[in-house]
C-alpha atoms as a PDB file:
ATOM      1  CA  UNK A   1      29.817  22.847 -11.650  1.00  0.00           C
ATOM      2  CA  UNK A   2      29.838  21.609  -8.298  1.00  0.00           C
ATOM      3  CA  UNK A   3      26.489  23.152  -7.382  1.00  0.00           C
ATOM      4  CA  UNK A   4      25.193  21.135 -10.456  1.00  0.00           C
ATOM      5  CA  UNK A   5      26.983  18.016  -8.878  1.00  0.00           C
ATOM      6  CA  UNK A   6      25.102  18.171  -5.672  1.00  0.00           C
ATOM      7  CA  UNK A   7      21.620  19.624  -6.733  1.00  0.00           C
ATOM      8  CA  UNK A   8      20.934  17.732  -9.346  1.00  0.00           C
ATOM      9  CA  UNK A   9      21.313  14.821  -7.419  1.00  0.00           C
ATOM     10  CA  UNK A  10      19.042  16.025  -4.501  1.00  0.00           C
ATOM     11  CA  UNK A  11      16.305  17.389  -6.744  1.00  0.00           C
ATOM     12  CA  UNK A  12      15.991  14.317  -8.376  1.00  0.00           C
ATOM     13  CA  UNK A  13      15.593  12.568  -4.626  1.00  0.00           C
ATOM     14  CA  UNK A  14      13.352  15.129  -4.191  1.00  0.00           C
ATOM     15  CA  UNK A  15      11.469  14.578  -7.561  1.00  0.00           C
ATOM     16  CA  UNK A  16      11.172  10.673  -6.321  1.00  0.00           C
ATOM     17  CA  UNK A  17       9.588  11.415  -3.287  1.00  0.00           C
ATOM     18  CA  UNK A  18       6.806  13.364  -4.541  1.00  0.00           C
ATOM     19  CA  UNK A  19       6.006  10.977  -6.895  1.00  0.00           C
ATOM     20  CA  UNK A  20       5.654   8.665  -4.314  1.00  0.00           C
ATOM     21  CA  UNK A  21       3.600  11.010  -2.067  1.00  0.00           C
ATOM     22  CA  UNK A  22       1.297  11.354  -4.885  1.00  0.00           C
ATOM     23  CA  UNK A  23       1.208   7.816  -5.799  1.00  0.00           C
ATOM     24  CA  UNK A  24       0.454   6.765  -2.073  1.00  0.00           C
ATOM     25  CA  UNK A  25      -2.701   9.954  -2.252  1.00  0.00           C
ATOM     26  CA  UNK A  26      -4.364   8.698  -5.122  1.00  0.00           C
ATOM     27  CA  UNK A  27      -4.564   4.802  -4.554  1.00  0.00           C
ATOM     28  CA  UNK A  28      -7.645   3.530  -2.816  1.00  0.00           C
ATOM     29  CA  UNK A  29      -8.698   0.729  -0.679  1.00  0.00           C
ATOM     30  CA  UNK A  30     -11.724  -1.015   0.448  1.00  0.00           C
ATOM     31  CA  UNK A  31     -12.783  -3.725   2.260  1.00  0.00           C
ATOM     32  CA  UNK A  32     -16.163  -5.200   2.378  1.00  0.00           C
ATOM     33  CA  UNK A  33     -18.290  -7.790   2.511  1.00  0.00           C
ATOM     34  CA  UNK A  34     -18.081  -8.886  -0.905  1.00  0.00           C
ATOM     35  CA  UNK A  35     -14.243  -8.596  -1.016  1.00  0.00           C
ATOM     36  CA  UNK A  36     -11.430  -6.086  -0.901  1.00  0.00           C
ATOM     37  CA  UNK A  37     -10.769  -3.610  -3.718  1.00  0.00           C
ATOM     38  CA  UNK A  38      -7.271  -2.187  -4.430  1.00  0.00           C
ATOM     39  CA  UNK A  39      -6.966   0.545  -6.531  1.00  0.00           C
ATOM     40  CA  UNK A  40      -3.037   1.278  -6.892  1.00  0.00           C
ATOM     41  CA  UNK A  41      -2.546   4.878  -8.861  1.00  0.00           C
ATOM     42  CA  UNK A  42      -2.016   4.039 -12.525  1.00  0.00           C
ATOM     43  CA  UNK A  43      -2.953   0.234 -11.809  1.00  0.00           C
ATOM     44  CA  UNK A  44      -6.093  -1.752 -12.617  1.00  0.00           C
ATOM     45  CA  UNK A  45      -8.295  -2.300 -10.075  1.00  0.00           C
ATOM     46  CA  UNK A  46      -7.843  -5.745  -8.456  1.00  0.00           C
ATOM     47  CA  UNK A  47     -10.612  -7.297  -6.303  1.00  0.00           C
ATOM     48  CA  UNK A  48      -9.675 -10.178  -3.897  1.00  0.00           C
ATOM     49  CA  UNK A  49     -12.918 -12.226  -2.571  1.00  0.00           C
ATOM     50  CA  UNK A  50     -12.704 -12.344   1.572  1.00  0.00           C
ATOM     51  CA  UNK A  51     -12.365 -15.784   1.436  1.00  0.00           C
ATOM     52  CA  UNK A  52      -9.098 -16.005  -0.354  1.00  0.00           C
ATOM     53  CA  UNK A  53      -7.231 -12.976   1.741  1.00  0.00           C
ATOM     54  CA  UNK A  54      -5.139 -14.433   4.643  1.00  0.00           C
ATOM     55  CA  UNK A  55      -3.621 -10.841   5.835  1.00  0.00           C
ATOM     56  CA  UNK A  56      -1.934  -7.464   5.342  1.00  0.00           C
ATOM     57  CA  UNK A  57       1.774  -7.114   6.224  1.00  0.00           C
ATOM     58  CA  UNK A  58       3.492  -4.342   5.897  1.00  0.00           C
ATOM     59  CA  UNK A  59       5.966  -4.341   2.763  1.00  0.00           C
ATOM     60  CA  UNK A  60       9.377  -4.631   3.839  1.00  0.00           C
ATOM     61  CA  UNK A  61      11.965  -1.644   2.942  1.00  0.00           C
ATOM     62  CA  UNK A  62      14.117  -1.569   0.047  1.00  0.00           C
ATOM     63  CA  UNK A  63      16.793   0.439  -1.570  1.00  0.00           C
ATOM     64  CA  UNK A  64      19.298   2.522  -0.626  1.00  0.00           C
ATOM     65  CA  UNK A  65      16.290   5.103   0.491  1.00  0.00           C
ATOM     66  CA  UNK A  66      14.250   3.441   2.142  1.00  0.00           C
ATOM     67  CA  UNK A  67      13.235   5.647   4.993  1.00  0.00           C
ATOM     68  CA  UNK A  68      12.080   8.308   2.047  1.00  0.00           C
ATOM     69  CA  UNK A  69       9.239   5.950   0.977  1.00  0.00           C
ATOM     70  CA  UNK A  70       5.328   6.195   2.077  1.00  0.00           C
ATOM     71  CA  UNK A  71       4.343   2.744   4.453  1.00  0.00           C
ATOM     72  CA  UNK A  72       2.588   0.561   2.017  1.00  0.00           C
ATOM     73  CA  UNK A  73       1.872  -3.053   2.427  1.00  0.00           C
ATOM     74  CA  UNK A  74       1.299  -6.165   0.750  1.00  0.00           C
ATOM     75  CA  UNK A  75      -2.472  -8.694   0.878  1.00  0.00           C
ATOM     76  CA  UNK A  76      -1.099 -11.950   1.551  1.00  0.00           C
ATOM     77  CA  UNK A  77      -3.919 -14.501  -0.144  1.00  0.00           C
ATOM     78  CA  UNK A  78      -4.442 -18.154   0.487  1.00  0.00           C
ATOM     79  CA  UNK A  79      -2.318 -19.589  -2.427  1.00  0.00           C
ATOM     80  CA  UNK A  80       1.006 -17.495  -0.627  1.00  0.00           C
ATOM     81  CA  UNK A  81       0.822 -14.784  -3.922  1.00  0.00           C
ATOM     82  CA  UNK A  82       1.638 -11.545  -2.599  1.00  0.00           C
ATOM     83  CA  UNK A  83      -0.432  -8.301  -3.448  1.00  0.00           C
ATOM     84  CA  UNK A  84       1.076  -4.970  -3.166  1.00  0.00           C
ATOM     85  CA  UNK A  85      -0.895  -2.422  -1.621  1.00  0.00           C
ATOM     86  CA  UNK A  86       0.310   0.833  -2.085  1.00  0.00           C
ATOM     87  CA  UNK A  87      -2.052   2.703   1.218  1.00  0.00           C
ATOM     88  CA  UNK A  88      -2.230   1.565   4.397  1.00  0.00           C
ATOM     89  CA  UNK A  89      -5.715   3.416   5.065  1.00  0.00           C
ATOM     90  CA  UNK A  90      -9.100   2.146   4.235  1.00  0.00           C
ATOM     91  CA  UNK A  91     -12.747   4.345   4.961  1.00  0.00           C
ATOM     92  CA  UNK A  92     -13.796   1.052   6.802  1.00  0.00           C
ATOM     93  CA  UNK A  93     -11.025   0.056   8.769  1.00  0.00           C
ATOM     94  CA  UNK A  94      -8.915   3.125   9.792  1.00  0.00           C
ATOM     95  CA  UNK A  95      -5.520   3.594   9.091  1.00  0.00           C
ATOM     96  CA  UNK A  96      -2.588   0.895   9.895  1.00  0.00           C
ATOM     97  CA  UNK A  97      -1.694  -2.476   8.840  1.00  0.00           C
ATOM     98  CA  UNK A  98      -2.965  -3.635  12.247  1.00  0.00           C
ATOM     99  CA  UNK A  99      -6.222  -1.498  11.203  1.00  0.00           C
ATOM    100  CA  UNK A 100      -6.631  -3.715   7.904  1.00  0.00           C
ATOM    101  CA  UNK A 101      -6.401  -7.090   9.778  1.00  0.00           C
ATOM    102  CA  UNK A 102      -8.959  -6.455  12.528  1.00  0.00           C
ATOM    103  CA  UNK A 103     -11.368  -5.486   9.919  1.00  0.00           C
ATOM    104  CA  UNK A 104     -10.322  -8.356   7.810  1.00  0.00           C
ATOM    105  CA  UNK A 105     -11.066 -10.491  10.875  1.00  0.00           C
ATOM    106  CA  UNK A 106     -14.461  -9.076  11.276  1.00  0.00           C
ATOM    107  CA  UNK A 107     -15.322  -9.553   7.756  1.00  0.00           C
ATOM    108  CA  UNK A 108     -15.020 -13.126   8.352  1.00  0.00           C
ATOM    109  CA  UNK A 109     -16.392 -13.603  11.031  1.00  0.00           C
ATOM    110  CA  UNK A 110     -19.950 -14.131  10.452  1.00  0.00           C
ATOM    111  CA  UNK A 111     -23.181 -12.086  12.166  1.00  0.00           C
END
């Protein structure tokens, strides 16, 4: 019984970091010149023109386990709304919230 007590517990951790993992794996994101696709896993696909993204920040950590859960980060847009972003990596830009910004700063930059 006290097996049950204590691995039930941990294989459900377990079970919600994987899902996470996998979550994190199959999300895309893109940034170009005609605006910056998110693709969250098991989200629609939201596209944010260039001109109305102010910056990436990484999303701050919540919940008791926080140190289990994959970086993500959130597109801060021009009317303060919030977008989460659940990868931190982009073909274009590299990998990093720091990453996402510089490229966001060259997109607008013109020439």
């Amino acid at each position: 019984m006290i097996a049950f007590l204590v691995i039930l517990p941990l294989a459900l951790i377990l079970g919600a970091w994987i899902a996470a993992r996998v979550s994190v794996r199959n999300s895309r994101l893109s940034l170009t010149t005609t605006g910056i696709v998110i693709d969250n896993h098991r989200r629609p696909r939201v596209v944010v023109p260039i001109a109305e993204a102010v910056r990436f920040e990484p999303a701050p950590p919540t919940g008791p386990f926080a140190g289990l859960r994959p970086a993500t980060c959130l597109l801060v847009r021009t009317d303060g709304t919030r977008i989460p972003v659940r990868t931190v990596a982009s073909p274009e830009a590299g990998i990093g919230v720091d990453a996402l910004n510089a490229r966001l700063a060259t997109l607008r930059t013109p020439g």
